[in-house]
PDB file of N, CA and C in Angstrom:
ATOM      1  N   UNK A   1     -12.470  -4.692  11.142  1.00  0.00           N
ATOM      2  CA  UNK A   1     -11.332  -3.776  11.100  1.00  0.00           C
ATOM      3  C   UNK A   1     -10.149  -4.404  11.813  1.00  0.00           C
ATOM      4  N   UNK A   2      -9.355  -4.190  11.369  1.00  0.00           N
ATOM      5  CA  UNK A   2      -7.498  -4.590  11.942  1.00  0.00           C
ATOM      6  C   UNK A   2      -8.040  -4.028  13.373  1.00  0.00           C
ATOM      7  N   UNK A   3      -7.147  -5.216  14.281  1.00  0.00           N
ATOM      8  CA  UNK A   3      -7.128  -5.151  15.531  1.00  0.00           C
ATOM      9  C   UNK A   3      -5.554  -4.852  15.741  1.00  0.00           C
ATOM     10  N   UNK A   4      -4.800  -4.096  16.827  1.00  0.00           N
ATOM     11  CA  UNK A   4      -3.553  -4.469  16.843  1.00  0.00           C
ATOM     12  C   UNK A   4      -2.519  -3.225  16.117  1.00  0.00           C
ATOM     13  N   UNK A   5      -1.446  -3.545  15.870  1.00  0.00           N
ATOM     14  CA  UNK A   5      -0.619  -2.382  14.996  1.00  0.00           C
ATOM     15  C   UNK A   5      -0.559  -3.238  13.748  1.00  0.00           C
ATOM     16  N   UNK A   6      -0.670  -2.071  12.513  1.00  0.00           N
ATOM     17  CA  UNK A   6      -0.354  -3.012  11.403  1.00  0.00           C
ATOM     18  C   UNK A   6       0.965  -2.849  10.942  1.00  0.00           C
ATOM     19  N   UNK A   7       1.122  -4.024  10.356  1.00  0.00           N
ATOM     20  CA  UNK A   7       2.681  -4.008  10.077  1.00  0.00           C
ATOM     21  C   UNK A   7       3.229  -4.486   8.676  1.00  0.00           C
ATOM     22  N   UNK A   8       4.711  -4.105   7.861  1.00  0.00           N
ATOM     23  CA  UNK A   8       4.349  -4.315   6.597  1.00  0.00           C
ATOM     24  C   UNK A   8       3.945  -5.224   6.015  1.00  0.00           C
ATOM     25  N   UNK A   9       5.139  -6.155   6.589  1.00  0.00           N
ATOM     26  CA  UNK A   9       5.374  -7.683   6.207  1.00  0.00           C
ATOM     27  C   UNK A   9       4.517  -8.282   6.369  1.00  0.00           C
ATOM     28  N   UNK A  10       3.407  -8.151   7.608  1.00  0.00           N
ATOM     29  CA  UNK A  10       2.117  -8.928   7.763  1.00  0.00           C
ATOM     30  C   UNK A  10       1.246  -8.652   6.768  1.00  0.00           C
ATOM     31  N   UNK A  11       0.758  -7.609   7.167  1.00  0.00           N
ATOM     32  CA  UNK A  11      -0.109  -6.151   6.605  1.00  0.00           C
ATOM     33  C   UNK A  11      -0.665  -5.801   5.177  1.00  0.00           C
ATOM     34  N   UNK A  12       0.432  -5.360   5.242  1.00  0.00           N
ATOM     35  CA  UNK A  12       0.703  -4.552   4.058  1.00  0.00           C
ATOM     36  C   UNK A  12       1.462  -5.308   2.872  1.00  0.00           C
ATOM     37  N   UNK A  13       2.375  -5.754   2.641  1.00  0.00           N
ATOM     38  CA  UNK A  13       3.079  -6.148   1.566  1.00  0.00           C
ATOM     39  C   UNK A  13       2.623  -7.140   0.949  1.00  0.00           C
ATOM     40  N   UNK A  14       1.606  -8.153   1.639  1.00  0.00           N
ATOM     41  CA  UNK A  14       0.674  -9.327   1.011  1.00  0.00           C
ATOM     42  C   UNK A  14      -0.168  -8.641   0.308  1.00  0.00           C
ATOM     43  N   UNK A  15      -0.961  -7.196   0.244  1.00  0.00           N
ATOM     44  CA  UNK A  15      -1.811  -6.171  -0.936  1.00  0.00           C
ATOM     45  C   UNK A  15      -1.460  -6.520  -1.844  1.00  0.00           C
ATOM     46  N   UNK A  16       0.019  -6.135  -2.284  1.00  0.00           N
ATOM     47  CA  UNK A  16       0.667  -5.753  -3.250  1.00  0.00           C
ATOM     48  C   UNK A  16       1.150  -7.285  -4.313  1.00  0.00           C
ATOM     49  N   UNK A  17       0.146  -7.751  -5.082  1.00  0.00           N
ATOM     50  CA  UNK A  17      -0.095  -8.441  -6.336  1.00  0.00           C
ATOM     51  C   UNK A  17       1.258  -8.484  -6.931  1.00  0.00           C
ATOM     52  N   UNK A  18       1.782  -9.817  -7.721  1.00  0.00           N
ATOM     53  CA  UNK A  18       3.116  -9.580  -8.473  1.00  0.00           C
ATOM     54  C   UNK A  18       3.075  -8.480  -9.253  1.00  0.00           C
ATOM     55  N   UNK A  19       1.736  -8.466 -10.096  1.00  0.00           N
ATOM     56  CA  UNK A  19       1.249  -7.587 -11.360  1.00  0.00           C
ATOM     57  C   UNK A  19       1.384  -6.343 -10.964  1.00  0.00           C
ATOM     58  N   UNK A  20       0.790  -5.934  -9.548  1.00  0.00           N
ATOM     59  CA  UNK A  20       0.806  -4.370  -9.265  1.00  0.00           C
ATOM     60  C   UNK A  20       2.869  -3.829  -9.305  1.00  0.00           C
ATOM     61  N   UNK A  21       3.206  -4.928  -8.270  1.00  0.00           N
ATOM     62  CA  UNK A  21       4.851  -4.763  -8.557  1.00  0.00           C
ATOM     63  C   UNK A  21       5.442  -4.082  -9.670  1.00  0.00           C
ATOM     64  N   UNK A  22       5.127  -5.273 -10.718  1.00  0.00           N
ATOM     65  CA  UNK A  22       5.872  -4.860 -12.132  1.00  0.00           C
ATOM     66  C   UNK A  22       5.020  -3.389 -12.750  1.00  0.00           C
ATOM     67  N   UNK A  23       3.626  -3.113 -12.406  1.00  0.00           N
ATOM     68  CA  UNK A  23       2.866  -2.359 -13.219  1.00  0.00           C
ATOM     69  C   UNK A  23       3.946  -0.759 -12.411  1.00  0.00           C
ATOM     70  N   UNK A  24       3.766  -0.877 -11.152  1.00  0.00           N
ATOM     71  CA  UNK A  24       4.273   0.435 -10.815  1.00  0.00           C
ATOM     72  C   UNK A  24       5.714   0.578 -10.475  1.00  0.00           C
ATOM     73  N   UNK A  25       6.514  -0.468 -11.357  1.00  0.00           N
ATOM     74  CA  UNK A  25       7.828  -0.253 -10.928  1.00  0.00           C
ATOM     75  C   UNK A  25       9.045   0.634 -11.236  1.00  0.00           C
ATOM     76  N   UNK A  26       7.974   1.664 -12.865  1.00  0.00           N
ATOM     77  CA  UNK A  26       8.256   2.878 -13.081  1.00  0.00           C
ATOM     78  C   UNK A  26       8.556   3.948 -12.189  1.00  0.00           C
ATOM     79  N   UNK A  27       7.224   3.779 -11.333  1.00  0.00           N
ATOM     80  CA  UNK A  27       7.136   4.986 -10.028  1.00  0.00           C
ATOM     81  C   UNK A  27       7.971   4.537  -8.260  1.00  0.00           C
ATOM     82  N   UNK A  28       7.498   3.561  -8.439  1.00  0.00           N
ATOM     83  CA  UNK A  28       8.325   2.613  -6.947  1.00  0.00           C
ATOM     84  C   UNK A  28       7.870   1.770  -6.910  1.00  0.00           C
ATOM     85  N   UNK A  29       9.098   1.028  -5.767  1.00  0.00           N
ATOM     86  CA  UNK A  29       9.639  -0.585  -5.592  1.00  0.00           C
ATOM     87  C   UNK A  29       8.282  -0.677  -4.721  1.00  0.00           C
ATOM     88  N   UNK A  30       6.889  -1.416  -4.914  1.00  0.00           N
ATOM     89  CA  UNK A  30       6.361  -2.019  -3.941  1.00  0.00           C
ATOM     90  C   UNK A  30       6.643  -3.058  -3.017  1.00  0.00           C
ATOM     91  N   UNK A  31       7.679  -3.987  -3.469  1.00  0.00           N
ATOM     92  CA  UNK A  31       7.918  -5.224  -2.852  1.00  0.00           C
ATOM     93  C   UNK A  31       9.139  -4.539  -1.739  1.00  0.00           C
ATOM     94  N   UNK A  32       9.304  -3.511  -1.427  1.00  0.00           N
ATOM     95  CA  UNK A  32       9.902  -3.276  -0.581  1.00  0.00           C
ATOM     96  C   UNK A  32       9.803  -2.282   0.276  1.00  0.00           C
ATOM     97  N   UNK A  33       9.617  -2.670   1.709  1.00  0.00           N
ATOM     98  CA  UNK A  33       9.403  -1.279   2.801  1.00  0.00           C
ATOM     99  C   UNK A  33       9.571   0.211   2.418  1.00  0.00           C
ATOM    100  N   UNK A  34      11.491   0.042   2.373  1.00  0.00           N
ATOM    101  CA  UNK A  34      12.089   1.378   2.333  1.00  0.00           C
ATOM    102  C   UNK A  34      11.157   2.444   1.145  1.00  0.00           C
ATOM    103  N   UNK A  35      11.287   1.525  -0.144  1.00  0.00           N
ATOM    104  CA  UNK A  35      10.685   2.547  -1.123  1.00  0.00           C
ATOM    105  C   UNK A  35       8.881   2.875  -0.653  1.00  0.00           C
ATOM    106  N   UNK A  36       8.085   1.433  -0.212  1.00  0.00           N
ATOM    107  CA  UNK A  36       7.037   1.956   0.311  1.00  0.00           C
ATOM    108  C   UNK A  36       6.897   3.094   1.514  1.00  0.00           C
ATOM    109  N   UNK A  37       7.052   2.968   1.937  1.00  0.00           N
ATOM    110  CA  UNK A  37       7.406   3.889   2.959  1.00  0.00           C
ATOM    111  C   UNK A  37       7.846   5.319   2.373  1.00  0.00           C
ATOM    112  N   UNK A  38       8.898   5.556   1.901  1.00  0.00           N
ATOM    113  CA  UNK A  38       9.493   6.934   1.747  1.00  0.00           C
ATOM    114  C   UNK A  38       7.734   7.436   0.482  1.00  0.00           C
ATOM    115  N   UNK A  39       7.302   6.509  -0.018  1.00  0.00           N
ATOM    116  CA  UNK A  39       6.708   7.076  -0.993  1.00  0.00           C
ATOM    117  C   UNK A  39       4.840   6.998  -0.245  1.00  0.00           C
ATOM    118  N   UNK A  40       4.676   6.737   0.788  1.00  0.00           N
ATOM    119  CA  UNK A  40       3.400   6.177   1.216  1.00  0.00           C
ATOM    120  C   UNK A  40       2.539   7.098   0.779  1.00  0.00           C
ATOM    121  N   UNK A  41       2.604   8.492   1.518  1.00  0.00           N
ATOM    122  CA  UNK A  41       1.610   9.617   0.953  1.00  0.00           C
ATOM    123  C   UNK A  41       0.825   9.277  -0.145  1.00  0.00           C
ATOM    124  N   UNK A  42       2.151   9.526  -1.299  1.00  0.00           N
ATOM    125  CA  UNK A  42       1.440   9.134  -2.824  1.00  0.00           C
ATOM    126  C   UNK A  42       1.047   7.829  -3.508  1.00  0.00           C
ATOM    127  N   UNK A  43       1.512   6.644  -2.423  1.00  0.00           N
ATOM    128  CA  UNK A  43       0.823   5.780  -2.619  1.00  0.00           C
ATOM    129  C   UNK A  43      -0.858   5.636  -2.393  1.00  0.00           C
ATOM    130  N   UNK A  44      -0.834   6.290  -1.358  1.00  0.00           N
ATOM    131  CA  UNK A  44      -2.418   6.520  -0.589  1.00  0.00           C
ATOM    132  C   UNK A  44      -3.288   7.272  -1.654  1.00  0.00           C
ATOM    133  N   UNK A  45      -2.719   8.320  -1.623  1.00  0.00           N
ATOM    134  CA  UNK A  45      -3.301   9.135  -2.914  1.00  0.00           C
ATOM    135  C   UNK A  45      -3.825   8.366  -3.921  1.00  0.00           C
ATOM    136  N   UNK A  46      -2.826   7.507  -4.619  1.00  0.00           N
ATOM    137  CA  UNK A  46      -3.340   6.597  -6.077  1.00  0.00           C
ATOM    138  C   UNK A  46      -4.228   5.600  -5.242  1.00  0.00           C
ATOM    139  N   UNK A  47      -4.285   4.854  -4.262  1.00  0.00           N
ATOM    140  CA  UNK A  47      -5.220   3.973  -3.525  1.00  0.00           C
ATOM    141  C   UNK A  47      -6.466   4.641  -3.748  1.00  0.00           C
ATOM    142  N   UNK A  48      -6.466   5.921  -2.677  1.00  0.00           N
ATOM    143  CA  UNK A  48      -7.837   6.413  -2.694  1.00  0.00           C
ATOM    144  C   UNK A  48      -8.692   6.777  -3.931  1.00  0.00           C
ATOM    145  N   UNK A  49      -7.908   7.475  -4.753  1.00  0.00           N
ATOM    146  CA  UNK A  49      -8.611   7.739  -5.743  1.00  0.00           C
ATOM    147  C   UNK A  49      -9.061   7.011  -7.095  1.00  0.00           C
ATOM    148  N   UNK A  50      -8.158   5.424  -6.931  1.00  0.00           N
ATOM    149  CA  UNK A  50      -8.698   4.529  -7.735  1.00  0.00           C
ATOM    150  C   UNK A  50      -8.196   4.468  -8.496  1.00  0.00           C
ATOM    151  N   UNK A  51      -6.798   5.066  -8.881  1.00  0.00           N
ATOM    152  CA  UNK A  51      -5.917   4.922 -10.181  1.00  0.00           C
ATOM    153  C   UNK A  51      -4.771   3.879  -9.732  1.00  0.00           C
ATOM    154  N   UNK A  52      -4.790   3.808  -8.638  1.00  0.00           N
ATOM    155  CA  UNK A  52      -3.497   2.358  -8.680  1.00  0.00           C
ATOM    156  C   UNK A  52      -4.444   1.223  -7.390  1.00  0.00           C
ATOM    157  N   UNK A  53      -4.616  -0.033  -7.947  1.00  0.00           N
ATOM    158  CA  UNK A  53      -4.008  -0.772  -9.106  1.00  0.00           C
ATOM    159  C   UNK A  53      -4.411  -0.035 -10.865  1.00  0.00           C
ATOM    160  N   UNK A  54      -3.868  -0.688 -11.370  1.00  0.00           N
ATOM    161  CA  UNK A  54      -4.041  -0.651 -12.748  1.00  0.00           C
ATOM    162  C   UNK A  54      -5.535  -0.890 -13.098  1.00  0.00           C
ATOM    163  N   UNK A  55      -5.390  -2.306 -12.586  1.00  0.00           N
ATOM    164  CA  UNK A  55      -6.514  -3.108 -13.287  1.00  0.00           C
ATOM    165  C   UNK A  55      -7.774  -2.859 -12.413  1.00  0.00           C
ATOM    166  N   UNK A  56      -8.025  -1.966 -11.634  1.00  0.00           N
ATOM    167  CA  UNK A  56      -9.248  -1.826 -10.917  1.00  0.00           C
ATOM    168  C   UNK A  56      -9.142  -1.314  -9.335  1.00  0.00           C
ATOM    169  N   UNK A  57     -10.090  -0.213  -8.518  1.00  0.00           N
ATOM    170  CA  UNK A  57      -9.446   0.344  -7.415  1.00  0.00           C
ATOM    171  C   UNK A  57      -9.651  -0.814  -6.387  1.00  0.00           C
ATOM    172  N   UNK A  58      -8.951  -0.655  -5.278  1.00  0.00           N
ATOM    173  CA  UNK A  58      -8.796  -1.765  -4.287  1.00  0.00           C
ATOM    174  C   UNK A  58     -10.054  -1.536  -3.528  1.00  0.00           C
ATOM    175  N   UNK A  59     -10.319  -2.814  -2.729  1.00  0.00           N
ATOM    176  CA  UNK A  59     -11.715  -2.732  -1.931  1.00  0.00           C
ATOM    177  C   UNK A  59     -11.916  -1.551  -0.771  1.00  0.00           C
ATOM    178  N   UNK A  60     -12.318  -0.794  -0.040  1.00  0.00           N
ATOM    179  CA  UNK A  60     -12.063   0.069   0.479  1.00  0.00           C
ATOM    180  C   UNK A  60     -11.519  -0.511   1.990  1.00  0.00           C
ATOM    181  N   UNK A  61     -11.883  -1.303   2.534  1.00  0.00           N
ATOM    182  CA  UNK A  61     -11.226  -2.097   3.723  1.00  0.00           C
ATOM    183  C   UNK A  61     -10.012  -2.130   3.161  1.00  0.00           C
ATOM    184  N   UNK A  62      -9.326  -2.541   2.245  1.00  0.00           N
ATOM    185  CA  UNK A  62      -7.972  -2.456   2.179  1.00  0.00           C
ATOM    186  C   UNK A  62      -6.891  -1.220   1.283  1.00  0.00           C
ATOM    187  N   UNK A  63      -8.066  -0.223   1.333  1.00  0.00           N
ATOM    188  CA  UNK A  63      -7.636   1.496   1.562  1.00  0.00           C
ATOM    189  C   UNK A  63      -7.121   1.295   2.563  1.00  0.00           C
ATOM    190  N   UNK A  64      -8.245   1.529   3.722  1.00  0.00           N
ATOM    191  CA  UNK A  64      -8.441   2.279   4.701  1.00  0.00           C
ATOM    192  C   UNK A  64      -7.361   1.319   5.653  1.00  0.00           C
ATOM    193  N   UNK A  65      -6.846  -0.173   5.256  1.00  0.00           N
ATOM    194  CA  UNK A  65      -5.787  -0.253   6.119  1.00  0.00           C
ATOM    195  C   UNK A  65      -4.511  -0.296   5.963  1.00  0.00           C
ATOM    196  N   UNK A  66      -4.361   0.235   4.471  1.00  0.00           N
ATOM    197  CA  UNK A  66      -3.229   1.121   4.141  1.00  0.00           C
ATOM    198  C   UNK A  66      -3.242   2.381   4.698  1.00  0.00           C
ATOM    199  N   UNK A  67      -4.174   2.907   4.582  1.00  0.00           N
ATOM    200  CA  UNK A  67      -4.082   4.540   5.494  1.00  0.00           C
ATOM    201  C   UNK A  67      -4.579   4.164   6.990  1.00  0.00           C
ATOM    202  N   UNK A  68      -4.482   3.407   8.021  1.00  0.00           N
ATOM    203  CA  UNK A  68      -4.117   3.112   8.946  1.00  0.00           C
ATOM    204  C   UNK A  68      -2.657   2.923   9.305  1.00  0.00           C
ATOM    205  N   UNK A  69      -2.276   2.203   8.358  1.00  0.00           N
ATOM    206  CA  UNK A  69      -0.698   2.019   8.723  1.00  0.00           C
ATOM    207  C   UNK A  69      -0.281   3.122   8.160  1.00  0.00           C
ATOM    208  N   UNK A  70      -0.082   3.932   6.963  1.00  0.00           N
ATOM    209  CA  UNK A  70       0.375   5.339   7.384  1.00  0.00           C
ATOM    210  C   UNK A  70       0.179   6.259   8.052  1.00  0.00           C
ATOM    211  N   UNK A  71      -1.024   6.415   8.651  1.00  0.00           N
ATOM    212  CA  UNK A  71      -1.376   6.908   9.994  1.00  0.00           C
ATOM    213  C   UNK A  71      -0.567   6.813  11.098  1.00  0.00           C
ATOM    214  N   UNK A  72      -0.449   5.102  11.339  1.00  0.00           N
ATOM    215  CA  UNK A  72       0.235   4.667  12.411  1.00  0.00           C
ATOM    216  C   UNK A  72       2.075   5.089  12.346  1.00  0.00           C
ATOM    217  N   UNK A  73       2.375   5.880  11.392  1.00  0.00           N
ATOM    218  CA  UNK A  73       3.950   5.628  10.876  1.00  0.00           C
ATOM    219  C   UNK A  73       4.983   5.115  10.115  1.00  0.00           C
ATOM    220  N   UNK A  74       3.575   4.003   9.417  1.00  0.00           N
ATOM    221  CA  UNK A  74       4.747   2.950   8.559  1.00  0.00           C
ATOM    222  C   UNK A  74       5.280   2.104   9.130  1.00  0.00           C
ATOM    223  N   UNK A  75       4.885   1.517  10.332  1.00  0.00           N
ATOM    224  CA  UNK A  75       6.016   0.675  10.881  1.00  0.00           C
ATOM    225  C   UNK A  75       6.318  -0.790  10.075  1.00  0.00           C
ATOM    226  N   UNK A  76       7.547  -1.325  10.046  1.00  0.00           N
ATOM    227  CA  UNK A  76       8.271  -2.062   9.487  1.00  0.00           C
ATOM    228  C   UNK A  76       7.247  -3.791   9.913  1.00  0.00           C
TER     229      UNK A  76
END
């Protein structure tokens, strides 16, 4: 498990696949904080339940440290 605070740029924004980018760029900007962030909730939502990515749900270690860092606030 993540030791530490997680953070996007470390964290978080290396998840996010070119493919997932373009796939959800209907709904929001992944490659960027602000839109991640304002939208995290419902990002978590599609995480957990296995509908985003597209192509298959993410491993659950890297759920659960997406919903750590929204836990933690989102920090930048």
């Amino acid at each position: 498990m993540q030791q530490g605070a997680i953070g996007y740029e470390g964290d978080i924004r290396p998840l996010f696949r070119d493919k997932d980018i373009s796939s959800m760029s209907m709904a929001f900007d992944l490659a960027y904080y602000d839109d991640v962030r304002a939208n995290a909730d419902q990002i978590l939502a599609h995480l957990s339940d296995g509908s985003m990515p597209c192509d298959g749900p993410w491993p659950k270690e890297q759920v659960e440290l997406f919903r750590g860092w929204v836990d933690g606030g989102c920090p930048a």
